[in-house]
Protein backbone atom coordinates (compact mmCIF):
# COMPACT_ATOMS: atom_id res chain seq x y z
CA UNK A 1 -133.93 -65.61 135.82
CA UNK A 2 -132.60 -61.92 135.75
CA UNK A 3 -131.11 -59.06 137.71
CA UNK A 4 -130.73 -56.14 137.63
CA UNK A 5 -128.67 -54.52 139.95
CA UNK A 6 -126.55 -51.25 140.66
CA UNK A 7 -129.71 -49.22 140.24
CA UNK A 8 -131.85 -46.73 141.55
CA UNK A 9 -134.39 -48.04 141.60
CA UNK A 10 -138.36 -46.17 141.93
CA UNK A 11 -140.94 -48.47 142.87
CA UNK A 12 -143.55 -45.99 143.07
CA UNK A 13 -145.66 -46.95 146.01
CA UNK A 14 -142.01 -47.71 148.27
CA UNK A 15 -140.25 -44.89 147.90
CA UNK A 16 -136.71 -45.13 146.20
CA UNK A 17 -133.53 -47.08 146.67
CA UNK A 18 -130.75 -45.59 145.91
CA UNK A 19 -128.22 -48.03 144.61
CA UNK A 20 -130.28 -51.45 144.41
CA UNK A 21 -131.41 -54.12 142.44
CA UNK A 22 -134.60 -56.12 141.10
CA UNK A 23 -134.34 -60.15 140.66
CA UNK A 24 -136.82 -61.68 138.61
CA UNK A 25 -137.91 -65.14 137.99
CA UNK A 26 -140.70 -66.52 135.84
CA UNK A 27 -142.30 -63.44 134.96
CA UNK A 28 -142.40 -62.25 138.25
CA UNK A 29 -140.26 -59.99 140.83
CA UNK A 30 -139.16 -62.46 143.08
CA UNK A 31 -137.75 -59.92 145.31
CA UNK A 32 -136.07 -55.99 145.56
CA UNK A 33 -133.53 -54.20 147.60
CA UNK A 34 -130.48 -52.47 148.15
CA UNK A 35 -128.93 -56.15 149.59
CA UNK A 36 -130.64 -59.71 148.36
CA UNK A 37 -129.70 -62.78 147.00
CA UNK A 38 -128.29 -62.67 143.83
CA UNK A 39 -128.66 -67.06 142.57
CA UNK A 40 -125.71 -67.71 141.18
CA UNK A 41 -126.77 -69.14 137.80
CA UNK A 42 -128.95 -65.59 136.42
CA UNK A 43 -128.69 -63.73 134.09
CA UNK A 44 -127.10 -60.07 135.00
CA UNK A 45 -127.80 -56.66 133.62
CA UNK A 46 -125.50 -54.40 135.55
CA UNK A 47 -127.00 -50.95 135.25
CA UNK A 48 -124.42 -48.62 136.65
CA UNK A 49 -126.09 -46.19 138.20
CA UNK A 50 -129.01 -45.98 136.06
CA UNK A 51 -132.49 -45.65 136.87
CA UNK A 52 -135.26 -48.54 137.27
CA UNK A 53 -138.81 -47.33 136.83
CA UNK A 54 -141.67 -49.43 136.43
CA UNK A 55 -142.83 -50.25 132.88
CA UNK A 56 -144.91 -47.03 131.80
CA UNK A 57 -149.00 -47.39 130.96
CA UNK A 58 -150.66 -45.65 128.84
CA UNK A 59 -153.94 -45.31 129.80
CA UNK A 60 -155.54 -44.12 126.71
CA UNK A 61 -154.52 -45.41 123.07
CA UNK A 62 -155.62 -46.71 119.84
CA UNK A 63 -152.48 -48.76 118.96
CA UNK A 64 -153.05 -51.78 117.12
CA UNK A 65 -156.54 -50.72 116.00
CA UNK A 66 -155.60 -47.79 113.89
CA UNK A 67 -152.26 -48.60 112.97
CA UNK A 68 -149.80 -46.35 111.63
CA UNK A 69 -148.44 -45.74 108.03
CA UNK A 70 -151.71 -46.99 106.92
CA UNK A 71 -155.16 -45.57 105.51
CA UNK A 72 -158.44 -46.98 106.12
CA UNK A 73 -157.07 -50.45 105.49
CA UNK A 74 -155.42 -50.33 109.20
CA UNK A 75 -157.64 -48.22 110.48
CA UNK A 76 -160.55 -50.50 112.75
CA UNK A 77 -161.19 -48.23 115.75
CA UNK A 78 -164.84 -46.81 114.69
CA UNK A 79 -167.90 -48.51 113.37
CA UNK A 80 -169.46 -46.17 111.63
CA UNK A 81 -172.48 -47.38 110.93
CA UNK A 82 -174.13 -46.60 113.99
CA UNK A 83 -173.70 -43.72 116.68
CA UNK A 84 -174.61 -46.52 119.39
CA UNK A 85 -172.40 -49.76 118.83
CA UNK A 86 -171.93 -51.12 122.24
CA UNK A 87 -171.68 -54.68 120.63
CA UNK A 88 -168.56 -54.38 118.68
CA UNK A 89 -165.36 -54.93 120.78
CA UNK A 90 -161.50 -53.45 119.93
CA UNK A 91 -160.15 -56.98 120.90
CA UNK A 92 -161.47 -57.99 117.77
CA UNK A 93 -159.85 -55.37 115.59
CA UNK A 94 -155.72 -55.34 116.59
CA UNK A 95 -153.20 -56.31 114.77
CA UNK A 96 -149.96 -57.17 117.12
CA UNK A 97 -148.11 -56.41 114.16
CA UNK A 98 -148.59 -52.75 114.47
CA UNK A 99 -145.53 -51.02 114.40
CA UNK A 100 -146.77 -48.56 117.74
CA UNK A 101 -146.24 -51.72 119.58
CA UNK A 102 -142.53 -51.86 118.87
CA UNK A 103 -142.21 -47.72 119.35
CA UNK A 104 -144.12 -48.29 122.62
CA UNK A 105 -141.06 -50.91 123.82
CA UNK A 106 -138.41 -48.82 122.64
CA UNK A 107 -139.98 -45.76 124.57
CA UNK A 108 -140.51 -48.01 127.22
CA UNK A 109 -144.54 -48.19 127.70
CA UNK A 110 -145.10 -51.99 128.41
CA UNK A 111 -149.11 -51.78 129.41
CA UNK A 112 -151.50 -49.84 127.09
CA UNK A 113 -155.24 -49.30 127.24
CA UNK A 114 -156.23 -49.75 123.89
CA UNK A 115 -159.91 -48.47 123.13
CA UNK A 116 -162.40 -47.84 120.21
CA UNK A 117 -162.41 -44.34 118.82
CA UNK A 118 -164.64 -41.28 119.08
CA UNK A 119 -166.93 -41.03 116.31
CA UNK A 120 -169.83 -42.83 118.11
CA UNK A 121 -171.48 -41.83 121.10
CA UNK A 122 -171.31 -45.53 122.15
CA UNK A 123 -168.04 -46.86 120.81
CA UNK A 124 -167.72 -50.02 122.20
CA UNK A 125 -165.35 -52.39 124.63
CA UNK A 126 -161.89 -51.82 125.44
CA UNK A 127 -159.10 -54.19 126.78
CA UNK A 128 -155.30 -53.86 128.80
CA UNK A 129 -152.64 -55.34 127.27
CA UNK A 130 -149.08 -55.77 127.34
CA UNK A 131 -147.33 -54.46 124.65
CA UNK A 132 -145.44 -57.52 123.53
CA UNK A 133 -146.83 -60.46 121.55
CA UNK A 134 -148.15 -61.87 118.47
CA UNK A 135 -151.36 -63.45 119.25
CA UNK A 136 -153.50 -60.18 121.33
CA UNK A 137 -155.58 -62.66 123.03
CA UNK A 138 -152.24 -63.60 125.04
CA UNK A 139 -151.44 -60.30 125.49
CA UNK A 140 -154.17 -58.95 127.06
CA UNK A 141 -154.12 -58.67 131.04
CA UNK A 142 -157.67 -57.67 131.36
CA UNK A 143 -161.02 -57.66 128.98
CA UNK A 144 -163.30 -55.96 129.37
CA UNK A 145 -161.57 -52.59 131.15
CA UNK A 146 -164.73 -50.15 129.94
CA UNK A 147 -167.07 -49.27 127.55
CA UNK A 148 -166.33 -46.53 125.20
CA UNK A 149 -169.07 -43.06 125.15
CA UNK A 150 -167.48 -39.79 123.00
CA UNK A 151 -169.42 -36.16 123.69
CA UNK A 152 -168.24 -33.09 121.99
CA UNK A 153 -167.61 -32.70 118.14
CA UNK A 154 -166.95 -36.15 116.71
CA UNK A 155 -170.21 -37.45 117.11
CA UNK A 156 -172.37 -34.45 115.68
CA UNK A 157 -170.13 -34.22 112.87
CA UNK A 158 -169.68 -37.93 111.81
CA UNK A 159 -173.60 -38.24 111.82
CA UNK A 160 -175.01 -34.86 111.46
CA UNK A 161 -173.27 -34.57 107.97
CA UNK A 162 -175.38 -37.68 107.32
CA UNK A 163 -178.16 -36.33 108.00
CA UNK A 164 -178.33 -38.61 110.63
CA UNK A 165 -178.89 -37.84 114.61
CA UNK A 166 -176.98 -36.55 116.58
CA UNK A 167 -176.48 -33.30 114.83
CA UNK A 168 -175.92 -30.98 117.91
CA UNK A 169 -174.74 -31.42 121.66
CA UNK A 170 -178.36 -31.70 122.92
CA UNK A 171 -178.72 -34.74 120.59
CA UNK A 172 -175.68 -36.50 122.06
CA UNK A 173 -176.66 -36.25 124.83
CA UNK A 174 -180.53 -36.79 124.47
CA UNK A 175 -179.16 -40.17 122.67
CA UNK A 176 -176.35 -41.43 125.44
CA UNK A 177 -179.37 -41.04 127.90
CA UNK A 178 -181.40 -43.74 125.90
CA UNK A 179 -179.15 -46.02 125.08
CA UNK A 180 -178.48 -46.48 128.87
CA UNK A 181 -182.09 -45.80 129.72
CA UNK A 182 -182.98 -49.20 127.65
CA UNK A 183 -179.55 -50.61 129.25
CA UNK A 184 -180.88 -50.36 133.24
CA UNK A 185 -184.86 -51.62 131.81
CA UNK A 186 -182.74 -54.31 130.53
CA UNK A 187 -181.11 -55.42 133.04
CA UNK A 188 -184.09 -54.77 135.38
CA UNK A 189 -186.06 -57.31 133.42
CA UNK A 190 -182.96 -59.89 133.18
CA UNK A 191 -182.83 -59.76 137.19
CA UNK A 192 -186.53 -60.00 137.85
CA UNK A 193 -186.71 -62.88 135.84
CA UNK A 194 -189.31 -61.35 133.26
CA UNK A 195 -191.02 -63.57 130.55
CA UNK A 196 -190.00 -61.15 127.41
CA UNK A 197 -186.42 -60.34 128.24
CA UNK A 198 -184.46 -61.26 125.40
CA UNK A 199 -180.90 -61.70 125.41
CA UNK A 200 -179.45 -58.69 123.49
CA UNK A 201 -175.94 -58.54 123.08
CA UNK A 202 -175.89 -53.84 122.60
CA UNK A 203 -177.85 -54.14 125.80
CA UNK A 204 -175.59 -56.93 126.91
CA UNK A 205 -172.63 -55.51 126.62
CA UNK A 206 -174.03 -51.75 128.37
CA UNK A 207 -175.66 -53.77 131.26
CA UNK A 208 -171.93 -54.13 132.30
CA UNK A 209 -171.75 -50.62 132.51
CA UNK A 210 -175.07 -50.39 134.66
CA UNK A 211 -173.64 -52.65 136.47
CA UNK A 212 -170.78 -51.06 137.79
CA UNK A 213 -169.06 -54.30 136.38
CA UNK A 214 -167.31 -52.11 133.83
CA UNK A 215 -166.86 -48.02 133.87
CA UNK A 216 -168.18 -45.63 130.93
CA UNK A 217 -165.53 -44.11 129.74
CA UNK A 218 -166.33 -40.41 128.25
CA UNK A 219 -164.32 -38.68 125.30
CA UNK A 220 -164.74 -35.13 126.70
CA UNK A 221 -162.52 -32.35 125.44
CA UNK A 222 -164.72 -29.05 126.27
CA UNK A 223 -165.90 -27.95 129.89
CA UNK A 224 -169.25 -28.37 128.49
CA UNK A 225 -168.85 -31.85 127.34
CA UNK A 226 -166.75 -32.34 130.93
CA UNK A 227 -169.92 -31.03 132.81
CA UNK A 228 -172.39 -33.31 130.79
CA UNK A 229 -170.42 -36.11 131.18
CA UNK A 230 -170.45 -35.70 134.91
CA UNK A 231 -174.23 -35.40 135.16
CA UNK A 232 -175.22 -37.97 132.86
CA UNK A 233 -172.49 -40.35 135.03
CA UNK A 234 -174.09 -38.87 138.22
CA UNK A 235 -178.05 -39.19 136.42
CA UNK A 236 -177.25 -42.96 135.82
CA UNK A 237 -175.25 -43.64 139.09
CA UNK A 238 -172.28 -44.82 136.89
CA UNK A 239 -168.67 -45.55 137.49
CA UNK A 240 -166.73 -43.51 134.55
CA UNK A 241 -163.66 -41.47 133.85
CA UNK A 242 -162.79 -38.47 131.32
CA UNK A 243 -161.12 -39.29 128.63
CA UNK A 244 -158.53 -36.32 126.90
CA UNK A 245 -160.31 -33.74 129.44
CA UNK A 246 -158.72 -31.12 127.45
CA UNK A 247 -160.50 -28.18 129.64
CA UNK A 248 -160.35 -29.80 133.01
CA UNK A 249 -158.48 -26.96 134.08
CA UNK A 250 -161.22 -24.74 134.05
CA UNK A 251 -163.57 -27.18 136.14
CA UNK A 252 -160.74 -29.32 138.50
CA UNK A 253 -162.83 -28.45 141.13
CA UNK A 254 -166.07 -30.54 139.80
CA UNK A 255 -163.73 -33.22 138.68
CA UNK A 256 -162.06 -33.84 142.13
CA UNK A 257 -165.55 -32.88 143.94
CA UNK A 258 -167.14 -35.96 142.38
CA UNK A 259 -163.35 -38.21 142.83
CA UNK A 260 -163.58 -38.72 138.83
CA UNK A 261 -159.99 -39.54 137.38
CA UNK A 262 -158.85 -37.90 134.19
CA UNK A 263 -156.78 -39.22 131.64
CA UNK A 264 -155.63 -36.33 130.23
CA UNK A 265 -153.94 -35.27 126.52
CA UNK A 266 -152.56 -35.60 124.12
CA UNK A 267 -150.38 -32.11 125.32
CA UNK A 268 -147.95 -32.47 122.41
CA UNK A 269 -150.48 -32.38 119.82
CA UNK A 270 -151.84 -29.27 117.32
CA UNK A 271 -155.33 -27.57 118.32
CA UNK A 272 -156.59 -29.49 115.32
CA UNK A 273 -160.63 -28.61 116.61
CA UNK A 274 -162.43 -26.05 117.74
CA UNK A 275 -162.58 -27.71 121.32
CA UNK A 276 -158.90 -28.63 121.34
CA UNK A 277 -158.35 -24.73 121.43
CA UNK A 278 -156.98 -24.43 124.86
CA UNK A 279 -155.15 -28.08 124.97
CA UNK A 280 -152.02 -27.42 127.44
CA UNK A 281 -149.74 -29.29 128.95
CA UNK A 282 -150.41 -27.20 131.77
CA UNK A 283 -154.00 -28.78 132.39
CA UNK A 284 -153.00 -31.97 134.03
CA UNK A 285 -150.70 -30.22 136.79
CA UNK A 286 -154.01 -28.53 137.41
CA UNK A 287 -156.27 -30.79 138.12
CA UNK A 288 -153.10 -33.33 140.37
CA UNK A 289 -152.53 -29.87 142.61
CA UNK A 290 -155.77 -29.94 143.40
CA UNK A 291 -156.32 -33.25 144.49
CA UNK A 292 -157.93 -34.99 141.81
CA UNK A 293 -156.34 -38.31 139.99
CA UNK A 294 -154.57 -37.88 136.80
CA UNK A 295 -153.25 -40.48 134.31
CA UNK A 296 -150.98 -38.66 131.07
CA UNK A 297 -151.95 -40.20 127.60
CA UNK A 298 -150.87 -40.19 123.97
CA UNK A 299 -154.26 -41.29 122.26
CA UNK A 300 -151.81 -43.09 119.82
CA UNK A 301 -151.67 -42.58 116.98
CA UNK A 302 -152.39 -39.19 117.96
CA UNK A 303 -149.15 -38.40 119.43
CA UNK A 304 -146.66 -41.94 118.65
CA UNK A 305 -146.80 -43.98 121.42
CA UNK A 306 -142.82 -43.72 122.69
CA UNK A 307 -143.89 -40.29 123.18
CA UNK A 308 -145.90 -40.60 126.13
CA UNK A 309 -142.43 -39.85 128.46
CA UNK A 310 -142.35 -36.30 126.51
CA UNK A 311 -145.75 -35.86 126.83
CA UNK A 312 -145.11 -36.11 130.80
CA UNK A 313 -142.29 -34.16 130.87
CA UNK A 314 -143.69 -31.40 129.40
CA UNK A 315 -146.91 -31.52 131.93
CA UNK A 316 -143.75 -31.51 134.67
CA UNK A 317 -142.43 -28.16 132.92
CA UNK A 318 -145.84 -26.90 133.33
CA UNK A 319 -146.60 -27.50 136.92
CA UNK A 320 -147.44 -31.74 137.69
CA UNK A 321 -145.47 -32.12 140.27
CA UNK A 322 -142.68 -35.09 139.30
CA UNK A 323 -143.75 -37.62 141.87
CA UNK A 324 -147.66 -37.38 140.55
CA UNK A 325 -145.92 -37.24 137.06
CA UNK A 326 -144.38 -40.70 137.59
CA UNK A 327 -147.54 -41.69 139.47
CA UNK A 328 -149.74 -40.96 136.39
CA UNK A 329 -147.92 -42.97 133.54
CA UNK A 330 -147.47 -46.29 136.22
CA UNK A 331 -149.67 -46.75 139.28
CA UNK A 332 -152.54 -44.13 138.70
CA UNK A 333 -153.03 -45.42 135.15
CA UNK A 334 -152.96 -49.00 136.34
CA UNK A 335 -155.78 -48.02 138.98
CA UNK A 336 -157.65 -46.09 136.60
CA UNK A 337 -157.81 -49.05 134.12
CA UNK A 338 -157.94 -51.72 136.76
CA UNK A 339 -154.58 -53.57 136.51
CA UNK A 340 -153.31 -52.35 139.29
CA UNK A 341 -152.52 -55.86 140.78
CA UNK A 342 -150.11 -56.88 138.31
CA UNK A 343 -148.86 -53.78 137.04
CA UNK A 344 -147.84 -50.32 137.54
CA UNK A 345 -145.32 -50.15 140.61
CA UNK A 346 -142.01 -52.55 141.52
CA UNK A 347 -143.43 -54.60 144.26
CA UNK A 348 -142.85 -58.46 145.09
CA UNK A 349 -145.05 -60.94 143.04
CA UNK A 350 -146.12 -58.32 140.85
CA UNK A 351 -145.51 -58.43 136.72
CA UNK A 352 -141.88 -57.84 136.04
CA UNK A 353 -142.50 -54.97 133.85
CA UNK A 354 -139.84 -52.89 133.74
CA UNK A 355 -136.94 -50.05 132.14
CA UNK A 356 -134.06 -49.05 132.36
CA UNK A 357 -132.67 -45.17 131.94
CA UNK A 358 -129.97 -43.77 130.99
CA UNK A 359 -131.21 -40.77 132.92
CA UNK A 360 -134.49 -38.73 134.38
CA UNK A 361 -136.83 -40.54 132.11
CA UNK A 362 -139.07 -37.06 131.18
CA UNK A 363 -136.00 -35.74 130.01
CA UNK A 364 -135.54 -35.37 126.32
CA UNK A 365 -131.63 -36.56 125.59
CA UNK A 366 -132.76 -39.85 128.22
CA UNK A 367 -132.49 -43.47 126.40
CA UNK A 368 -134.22 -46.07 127.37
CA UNK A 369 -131.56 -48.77 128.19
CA UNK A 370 -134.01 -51.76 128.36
CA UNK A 371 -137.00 -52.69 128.72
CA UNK A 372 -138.49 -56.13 130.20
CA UNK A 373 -141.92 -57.46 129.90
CA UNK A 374 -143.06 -60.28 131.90
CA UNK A 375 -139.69 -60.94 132.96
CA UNK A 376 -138.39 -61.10 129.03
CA UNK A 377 -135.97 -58.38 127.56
CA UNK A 378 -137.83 -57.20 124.81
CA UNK A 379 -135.94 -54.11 124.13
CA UNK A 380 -132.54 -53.33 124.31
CA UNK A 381 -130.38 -50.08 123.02
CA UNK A 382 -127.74 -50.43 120.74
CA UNK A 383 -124.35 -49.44 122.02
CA UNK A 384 -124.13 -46.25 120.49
CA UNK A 385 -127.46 -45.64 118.89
């Protein structure tokens, strides 16, 4: 058992309590307040005035599946041997022993969506997990959380300088159209019980998606790519998000029109692309002013995962107001990837994920004091580090 008390403490979907504290007991919050019972054999972390946020979530990562400080050797986030590869499946390429998932403690992220990469149009299935462990099948709180799809320039440029399709924007999209095209006849056949259906784990695996069991979720950086995204979605009847939505600015009224949620960065990054040109921090504020869901993501390794705080704070500077700010690295990323349930605010009975601050955690000079997964201290700062 642990406490932590003289806090204050904000539980996201309860407002805030000024000077409180959290008790937790197997794994769990047991129970919150400004005035519970504190068991007399616990364990006490007395915080002093310091501020209790839910664990952060990144909603949008690559950690433990291109790891960092390595080449190709650590680097398992893209098969590219196909632009359609919705068979493969990250779960099967992390390595807990990625350093990102010690930066992502002492930053104080404890839930990441980690994901294939970008260079296929179909990139596979992608998991939540905690970011503590050593065996990933034990740290993952949900599998499958969504299938991978990537528009824009990484596609056309991985296979077009093959030689191989797709080679231009039409082609991506012409191709992403088939692949789920042969997905819904699949699954049409499975349910009507036809002779020749096969079992087929690529169409398997994108039935899901048909399905609605799983969402598509779309690397879109551009407007264009944005816009395509959102009719192919709305073509196929699919659930599915944006993923970086680097432009959304210029189209937040489409994206809260059709109530799509956008995860949205990197912001501290270069304009490395052509269709990273207008990347802002400003873009998220955008698109949460005008009503639309917003979750604030590093891509790690893009930006290093203990980042994602900065990240945030610099979309606050830049107009996200500081209550959706906090919203969109807890709750709104824990709805957006479906974890919401265990993760993502400080309620009774959920996960006790959780940090400490030494201040406003979006500000810069801020430590983070401690952070607990699952009710274990798995971080703790130094005293004068």
């Amino acid at each position: 058992m642990l406490v932590i008390k003289n806090a204050k403490i904000y539980t996201v979907t309860n407002g805030v309590i000024e000077q409180g504290s959290v008790l937790v007991q197997d794994g769990k919050i047991a129970a919150i307040g400004a005035d519970i019972d504190i068991p007399a054999e616990v364990k006490v972390y007395d915080a002093q005035g310091a501020i209790v946020t839910p664990g952060l979530i990144d909603a949008h990562t690559h950690v433990g599946g291109w790891e960092e400080g390595l080449g190709w050797e650590g680097n398992d986030i893209n098969e590219t041997s196909n632009p359609v590869t919705p068979h493969v499946s990250i779960l099967d390429g992390i390595n807990p022993a990625d350093v990102g998932f010690a930066d992502a403690r002492q930053g104080g992220v404890t839930t990441v969506q980690t994901m294939p990469g970008s260079a296929n149009l179909i990139g596979g299935l992608m998991l939540a997990m905690k970011t503590s462990g050593d065996i990933v099948d034990e740290m993952v709180i949900k599998y499958p959380t969504g299938m991978k799809a990537a528009l824009g320039e990484n596609p056309k440029r991985n296979y077009g300088n093959q030689g191989k399709a797709p080679a231009t924007r039409m082609g991506s999209a012409a191709l992403v159209r088939e692949a789920l095209l042969k997905a819904k006849q699949y699954n049409e056949k499975k349910e009507r019980g036809d002779k020749d259906w096969k079992f087929d784990l690529k169409l398997e695996n994108l039935a899901k998606v048909i399905r609605k069991e799983i969402p598509l979720r779309i690397h879109a950086h551009r407007a264009d790519d944005i816009l395509t995204a959102i009719r192919i979605g709305k073509e196929f009847d699919l659930d599915f998000t944006i993923e970086h939505c680097t432009e959304g600015h210029k189209v937040a009224d489409v994206i809260v029109k059709n109530k799509i949620s956008a995860c949205v960065g990197p912001a501290v990054w270069q304009r490395a692309k052509v269709e990273t040109r207008e990347l802002s921090p400003a873009t998220a504020g955008v698109i949460a002013r005008a009503g639309g869901k917003v979750a604030i993501i590093t891509d790690h390794n893009i930006v290093p995962q203990h980042y994602l705080r900065i990240a945030t704070g610099l979309c606050i500077r830049e107009g996200l107001p500081e209550e959706e700010a906090l919203k969109a690295v807890t709750i709104n990323a824990a709805e957006i990837i479906g974890v919401a349930g265990r993760v993502g605010s400080l309620e009774v009975g959920k996960d006790a994920d959780l940090v400490v601050w030494s201040g406003d955690p979006f500000e810069p000079l801020t430590h983070c004091l401690l952070t607990v997964i699952d009710g274990n201290i798995v971080y703790q700062r130094e005293e004068g580090r």
